[in-house]
C-alpha atoms as a PDB file:
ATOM      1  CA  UNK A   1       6.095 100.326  49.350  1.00  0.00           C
ATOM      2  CA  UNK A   2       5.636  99.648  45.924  1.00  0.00           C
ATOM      3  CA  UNK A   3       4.873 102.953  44.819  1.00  0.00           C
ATOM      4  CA  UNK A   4       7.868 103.995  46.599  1.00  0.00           C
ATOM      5  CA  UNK A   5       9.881 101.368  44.836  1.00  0.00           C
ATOM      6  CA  UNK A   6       8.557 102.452  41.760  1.00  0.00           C
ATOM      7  CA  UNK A   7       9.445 105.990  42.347  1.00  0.00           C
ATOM      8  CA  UNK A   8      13.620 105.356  43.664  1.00  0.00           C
ATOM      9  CA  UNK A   9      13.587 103.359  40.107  1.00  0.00           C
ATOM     10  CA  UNK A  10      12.517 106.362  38.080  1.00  0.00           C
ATOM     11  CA  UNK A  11      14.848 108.590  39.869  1.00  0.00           C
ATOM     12  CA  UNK A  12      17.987 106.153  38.999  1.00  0.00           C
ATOM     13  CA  UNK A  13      16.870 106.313  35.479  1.00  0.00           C
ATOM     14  CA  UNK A  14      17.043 110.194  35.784  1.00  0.00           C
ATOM     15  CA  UNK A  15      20.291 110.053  37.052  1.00  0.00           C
ATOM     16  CA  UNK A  16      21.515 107.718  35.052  1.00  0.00           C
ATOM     17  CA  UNK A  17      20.564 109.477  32.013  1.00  0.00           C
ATOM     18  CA  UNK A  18      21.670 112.422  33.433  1.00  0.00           C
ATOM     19  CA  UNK A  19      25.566 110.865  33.860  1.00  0.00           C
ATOM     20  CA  UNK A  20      25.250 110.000  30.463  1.00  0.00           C
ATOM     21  CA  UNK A  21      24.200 113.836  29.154  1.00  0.00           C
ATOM     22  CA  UNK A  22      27.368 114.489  31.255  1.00  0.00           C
ATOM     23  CA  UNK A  23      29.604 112.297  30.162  1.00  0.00           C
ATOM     24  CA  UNK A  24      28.610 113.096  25.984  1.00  0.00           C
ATOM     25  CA  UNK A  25      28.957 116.540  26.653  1.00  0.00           C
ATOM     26  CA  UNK A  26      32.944 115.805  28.234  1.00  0.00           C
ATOM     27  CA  UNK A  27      33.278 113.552  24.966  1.00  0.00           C
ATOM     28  CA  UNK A  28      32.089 116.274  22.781  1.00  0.00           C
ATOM     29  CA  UNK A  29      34.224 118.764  24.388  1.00  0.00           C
ATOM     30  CA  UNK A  30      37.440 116.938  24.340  1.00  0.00           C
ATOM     31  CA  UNK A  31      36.716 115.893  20.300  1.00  0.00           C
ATOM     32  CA  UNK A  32      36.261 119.793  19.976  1.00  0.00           C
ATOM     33  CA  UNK A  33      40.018 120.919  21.834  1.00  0.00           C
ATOM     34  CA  UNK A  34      41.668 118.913  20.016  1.00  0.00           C
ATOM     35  CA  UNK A  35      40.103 119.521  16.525  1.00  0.00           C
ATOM     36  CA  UNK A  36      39.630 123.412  16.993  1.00  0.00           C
ATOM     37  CA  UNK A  37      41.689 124.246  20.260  1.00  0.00           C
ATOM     38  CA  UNK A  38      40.946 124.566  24.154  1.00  0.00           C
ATOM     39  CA  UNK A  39      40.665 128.129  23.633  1.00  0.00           C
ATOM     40  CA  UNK A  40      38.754 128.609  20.779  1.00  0.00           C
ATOM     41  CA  UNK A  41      35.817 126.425  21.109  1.00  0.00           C
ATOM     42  CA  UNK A  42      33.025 127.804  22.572  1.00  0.00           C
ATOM     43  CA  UNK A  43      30.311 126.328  25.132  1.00  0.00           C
ATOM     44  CA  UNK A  44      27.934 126.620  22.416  1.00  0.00           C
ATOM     45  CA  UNK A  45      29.747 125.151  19.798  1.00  0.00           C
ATOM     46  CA  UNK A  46      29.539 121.852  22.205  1.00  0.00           C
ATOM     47  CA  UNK A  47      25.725 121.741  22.780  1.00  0.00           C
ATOM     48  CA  UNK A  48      25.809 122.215  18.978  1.00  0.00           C
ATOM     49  CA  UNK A  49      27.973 118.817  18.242  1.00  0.00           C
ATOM     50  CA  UNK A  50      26.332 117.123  20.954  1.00  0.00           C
ATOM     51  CA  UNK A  51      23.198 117.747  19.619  1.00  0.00           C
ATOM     52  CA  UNK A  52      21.883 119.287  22.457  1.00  0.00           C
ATOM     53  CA  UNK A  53      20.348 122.666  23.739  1.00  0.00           C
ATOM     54  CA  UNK A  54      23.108 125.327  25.075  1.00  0.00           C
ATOM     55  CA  UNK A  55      21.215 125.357  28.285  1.00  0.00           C
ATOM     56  CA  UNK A  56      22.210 122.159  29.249  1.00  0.00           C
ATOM     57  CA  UNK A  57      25.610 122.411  29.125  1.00  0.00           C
ATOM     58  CA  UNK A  58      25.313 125.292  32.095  1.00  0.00           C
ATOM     59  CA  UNK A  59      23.053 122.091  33.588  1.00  0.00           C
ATOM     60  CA  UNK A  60      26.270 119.849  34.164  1.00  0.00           C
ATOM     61  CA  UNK A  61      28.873 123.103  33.989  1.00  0.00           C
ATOM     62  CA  UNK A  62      28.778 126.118  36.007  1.00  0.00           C
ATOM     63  CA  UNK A  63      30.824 127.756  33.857  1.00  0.00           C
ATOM     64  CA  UNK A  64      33.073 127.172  30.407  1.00  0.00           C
ATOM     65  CA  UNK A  65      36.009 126.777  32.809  1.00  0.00           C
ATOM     66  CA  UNK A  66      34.285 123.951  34.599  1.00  0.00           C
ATOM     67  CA  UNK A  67      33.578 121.945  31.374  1.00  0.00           C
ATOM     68  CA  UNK A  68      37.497 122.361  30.358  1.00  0.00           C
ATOM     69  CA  UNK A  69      38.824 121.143  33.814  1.00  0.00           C
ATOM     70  CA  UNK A  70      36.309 118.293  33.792  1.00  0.00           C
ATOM     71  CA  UNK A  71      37.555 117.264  30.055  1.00  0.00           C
ATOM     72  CA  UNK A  72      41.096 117.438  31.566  1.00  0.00           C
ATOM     73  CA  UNK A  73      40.580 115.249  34.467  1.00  0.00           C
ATOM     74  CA  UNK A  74      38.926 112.942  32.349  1.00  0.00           C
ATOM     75  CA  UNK A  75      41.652 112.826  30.202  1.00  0.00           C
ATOM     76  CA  UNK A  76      44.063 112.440  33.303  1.00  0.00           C
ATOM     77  CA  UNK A  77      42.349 109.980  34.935  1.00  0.00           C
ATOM     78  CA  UNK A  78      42.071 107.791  31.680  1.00  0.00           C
ATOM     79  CA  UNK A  79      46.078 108.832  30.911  1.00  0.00           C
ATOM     80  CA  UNK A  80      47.208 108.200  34.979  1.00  0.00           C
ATOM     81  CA  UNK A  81      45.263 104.533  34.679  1.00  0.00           C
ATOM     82  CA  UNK A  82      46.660 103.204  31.659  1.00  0.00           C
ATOM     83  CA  UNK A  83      49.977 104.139  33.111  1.00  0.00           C
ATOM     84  CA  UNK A  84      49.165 102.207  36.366  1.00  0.00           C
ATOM     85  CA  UNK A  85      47.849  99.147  34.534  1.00  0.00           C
ATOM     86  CA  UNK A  86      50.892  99.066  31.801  1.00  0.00           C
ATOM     87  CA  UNK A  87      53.620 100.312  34.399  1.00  0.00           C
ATOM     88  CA  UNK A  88      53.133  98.111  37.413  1.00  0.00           C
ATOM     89  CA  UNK A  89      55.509  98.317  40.785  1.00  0.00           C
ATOM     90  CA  UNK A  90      58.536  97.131  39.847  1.00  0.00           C
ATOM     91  CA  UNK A  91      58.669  98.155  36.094  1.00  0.00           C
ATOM     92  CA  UNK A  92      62.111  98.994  34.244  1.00  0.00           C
ATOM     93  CA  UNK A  93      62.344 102.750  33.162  1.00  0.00           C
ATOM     94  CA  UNK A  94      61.600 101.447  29.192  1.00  0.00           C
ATOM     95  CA  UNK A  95      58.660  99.964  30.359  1.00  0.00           C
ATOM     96  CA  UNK A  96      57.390 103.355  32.304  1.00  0.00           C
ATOM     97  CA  UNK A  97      58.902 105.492  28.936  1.00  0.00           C
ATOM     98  CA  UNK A  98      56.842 103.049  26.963  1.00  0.00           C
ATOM     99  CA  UNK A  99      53.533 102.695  29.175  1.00  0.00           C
ATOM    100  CA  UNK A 100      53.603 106.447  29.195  1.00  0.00           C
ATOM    101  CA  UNK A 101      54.002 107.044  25.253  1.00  0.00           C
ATOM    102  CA  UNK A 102      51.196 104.697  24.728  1.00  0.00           C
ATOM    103  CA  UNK A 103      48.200 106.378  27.303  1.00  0.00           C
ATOM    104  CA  UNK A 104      49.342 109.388  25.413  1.00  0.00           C
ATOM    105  CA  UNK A 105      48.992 108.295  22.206  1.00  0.00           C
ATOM    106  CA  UNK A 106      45.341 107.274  23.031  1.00  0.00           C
ATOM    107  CA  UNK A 107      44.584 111.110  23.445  1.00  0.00           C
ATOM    108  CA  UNK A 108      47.311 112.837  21.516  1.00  0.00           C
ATOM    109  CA  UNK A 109      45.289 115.526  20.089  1.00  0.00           C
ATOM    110  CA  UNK A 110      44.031 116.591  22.762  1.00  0.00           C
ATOM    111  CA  UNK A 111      47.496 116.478  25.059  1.00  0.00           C
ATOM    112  CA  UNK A 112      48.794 118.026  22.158  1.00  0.00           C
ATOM    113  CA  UNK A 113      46.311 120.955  22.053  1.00  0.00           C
ATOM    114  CA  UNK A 114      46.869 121.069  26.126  1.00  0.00           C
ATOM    115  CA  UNK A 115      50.663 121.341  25.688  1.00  0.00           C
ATOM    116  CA  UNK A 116      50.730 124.358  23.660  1.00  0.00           C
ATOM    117  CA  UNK A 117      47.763 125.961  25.203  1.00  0.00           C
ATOM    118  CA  UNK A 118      48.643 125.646  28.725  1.00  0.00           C
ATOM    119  CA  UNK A 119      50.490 128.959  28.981  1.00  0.00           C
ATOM    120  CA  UNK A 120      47.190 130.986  28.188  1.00  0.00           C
ATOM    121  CA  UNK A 121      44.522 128.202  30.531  1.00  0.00           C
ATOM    122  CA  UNK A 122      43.275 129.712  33.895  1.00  0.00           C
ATOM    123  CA  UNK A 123      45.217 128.795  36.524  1.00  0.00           C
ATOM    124  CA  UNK A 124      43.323 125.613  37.673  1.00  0.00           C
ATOM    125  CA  UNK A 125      43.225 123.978  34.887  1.00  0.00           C
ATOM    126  CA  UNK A 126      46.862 124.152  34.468  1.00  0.00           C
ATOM    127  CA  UNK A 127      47.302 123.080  37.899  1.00  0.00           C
ATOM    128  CA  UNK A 128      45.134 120.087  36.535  1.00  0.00           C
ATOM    129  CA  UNK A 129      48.077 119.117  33.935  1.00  0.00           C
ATOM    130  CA  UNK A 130      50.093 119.903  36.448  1.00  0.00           C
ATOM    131  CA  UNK A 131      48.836 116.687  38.664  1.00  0.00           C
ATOM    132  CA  UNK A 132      48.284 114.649  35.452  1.00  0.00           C
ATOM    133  CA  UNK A 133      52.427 115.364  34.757  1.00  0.00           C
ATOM    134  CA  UNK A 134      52.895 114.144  38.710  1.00  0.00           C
ATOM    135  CA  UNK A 135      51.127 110.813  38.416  1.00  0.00           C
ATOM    136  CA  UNK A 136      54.369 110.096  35.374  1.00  0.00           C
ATOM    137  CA  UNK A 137      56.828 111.596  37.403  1.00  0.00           C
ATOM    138  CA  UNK A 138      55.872 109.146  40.310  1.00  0.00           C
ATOM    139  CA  UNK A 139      56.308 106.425  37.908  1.00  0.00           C
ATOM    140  CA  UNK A 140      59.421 107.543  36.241  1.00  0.00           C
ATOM    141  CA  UNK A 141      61.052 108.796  39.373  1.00  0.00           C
ATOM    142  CA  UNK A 142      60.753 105.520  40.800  1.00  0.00           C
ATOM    143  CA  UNK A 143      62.384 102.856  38.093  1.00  0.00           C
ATOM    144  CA  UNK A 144      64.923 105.526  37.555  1.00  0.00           C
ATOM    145  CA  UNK A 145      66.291 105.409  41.291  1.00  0.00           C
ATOM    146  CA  UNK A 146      66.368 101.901  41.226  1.00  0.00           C
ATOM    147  CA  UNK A 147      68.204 102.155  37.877  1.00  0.00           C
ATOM    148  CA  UNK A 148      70.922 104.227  39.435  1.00  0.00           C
ATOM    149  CA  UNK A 149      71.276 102.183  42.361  1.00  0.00           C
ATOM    150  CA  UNK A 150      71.745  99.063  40.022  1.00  0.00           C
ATOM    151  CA  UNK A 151      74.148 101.296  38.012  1.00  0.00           C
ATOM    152  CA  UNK A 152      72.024 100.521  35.052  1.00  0.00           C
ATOM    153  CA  UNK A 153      71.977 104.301  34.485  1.00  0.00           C
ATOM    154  CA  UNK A 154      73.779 107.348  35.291  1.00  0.00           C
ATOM    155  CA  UNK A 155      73.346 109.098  38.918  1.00  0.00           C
ATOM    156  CA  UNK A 156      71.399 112.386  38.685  1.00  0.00           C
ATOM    157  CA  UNK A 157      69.212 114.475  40.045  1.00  0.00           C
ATOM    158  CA  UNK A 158      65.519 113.219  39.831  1.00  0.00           C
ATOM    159  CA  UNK A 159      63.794 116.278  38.476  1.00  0.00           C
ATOM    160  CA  UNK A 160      66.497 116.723  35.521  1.00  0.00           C
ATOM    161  CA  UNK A 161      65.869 113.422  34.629  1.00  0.00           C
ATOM    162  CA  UNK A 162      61.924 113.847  34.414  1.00  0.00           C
ATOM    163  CA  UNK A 163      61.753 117.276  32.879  1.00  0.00           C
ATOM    164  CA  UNK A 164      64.273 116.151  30.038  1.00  0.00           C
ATOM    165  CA  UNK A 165      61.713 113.110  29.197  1.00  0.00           C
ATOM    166  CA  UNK A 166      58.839 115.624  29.074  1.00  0.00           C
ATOM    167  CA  UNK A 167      60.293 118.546  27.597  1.00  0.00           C
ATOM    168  CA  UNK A 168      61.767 116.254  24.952  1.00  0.00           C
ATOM    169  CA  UNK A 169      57.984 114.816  24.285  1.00  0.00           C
ATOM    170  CA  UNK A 170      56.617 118.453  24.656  1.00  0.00           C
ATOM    171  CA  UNK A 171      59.204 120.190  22.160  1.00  0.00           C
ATOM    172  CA  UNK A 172      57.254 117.340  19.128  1.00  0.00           C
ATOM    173  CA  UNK A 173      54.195 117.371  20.595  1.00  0.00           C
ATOM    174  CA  UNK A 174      53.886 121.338  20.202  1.00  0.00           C
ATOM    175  CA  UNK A 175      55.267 121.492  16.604  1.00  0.00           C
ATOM    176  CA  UNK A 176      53.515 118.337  15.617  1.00  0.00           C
ATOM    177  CA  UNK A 177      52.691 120.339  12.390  1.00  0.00           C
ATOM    178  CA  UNK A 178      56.434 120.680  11.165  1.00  0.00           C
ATOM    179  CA  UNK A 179      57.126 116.733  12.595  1.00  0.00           C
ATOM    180  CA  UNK A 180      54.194 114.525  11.352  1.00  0.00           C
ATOM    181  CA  UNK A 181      51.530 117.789   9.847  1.00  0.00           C
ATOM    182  CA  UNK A 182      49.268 114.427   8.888  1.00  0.00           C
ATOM    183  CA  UNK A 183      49.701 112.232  11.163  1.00  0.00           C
ATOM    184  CA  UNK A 184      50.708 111.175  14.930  1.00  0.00           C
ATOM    185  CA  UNK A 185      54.218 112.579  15.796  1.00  0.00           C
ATOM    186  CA  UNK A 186      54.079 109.969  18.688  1.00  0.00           C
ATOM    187  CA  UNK A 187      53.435 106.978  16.224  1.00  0.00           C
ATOM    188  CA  UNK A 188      56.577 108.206  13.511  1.00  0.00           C
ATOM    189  CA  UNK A 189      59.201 109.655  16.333  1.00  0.00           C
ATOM    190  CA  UNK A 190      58.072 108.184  19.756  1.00  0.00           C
ATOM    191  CA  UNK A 191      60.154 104.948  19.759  1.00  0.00           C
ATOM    192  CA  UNK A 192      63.113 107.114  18.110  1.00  0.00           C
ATOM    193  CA  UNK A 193      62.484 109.336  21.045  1.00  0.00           C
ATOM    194  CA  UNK A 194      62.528 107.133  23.628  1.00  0.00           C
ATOM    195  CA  UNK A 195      65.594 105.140  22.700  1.00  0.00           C
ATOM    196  CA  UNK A 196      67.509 108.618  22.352  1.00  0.00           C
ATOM    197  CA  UNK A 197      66.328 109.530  25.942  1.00  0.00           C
ATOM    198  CA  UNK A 198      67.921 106.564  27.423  1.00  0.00           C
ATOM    199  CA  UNK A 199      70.859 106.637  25.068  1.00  0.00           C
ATOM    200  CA  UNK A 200      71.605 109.793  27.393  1.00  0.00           C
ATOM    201  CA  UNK A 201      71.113 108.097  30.481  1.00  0.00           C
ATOM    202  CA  UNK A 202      73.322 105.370  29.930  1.00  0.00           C
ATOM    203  CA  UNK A 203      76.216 104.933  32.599  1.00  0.00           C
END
């Protein structure tokens, strides 16, 4: 029994170190999209940054597709949970607008970088933004209907209402290099943004 014991705590350590390999190499990854691009960085320019061999990234990642769609639902998770902690059932629409602006600013280059990339991505990980872009419209989607109902804000359809919010954010995001070239486009325009967005909305 107590080799036994002995031998289950070894293999936790294994697999504990082994979630940590993992979860550098989705770290790594994600620093390297948003720095270089989703599309130019290579599996092997990862291992290199990470300090580790090339081999194991193919370890953790079937392919260079899996390691991208890992990195985005990493990304989505972390975005979709600060959302649910800072926009909590019953929230205003400013409070959603402003819950979602800040979980985006947390990984900004990245979004960014996944925002003007998407177009070229294989189709599951764009299917991956996809659901991270669903979690916000549940959220939005939500205060807004109660909104209209209250006649706090004009009566329209739903999915106007959402894709004007995100192709509003989308149009900066994309061209951050003519709106902040040095800096965060969401920390210089995103308030500006959002009160503009609900300037339109008002009844």
């Amino acid at each position: 029994m107590k080799i036994k014991g002995s031998g289950e705590k070894v293999k936790s350590q294994r697999q504990q170190q082994k979630e940590r390999t993992r979860q550098r190499l989705i770290d790594t990854a994600l620093s390297l999209y948003a720095r270089e691009g989703l599309l130019a960085t290579r599996t092997a320019d990862v291992a290199r940054e990470a300090g580790v061999s090339h081999g194991t990234i193919f370890a953790h990642f079937a392919t260079q597709e899996a390691l991208l769609n890992a990195v985005i639902e990493t990304f989505g998770t972390t975005t979709a949970g600060r959302l649910h902690e800072l926009a909590s059932q019953g929230s205003s629409l400013r409070e959603v607008l402003q819950a979602h602006l800040a979980g985006l600013r947390e990984g900004e280059s990245f979004y960014s970088r996944l925002v003007r990339e998407s177009r070229m991505l294989p189709n599951e990980s764009r299917q991956m933004l996809v659901a991270i872009q669903s979690v916000v419209s549940h959220h939005l989607c939500a205060a807004a209907e109660r909104e209209m109902k209250e006649g706090m804000i004009r009566p329209q359809p739903l999915h106007l209402l959402f894709n004007t919010w995100i192709g509003l954010l989308h149009y900066y995001l994309a061209n951050d290099d003519l709106f902040a070239p040095e800096g965060s486009v969401l920390e210089r325009y995103g308030e500006e943004l959002l009160e503009h967005y609900l300037s339109l909305l008002a009844p």
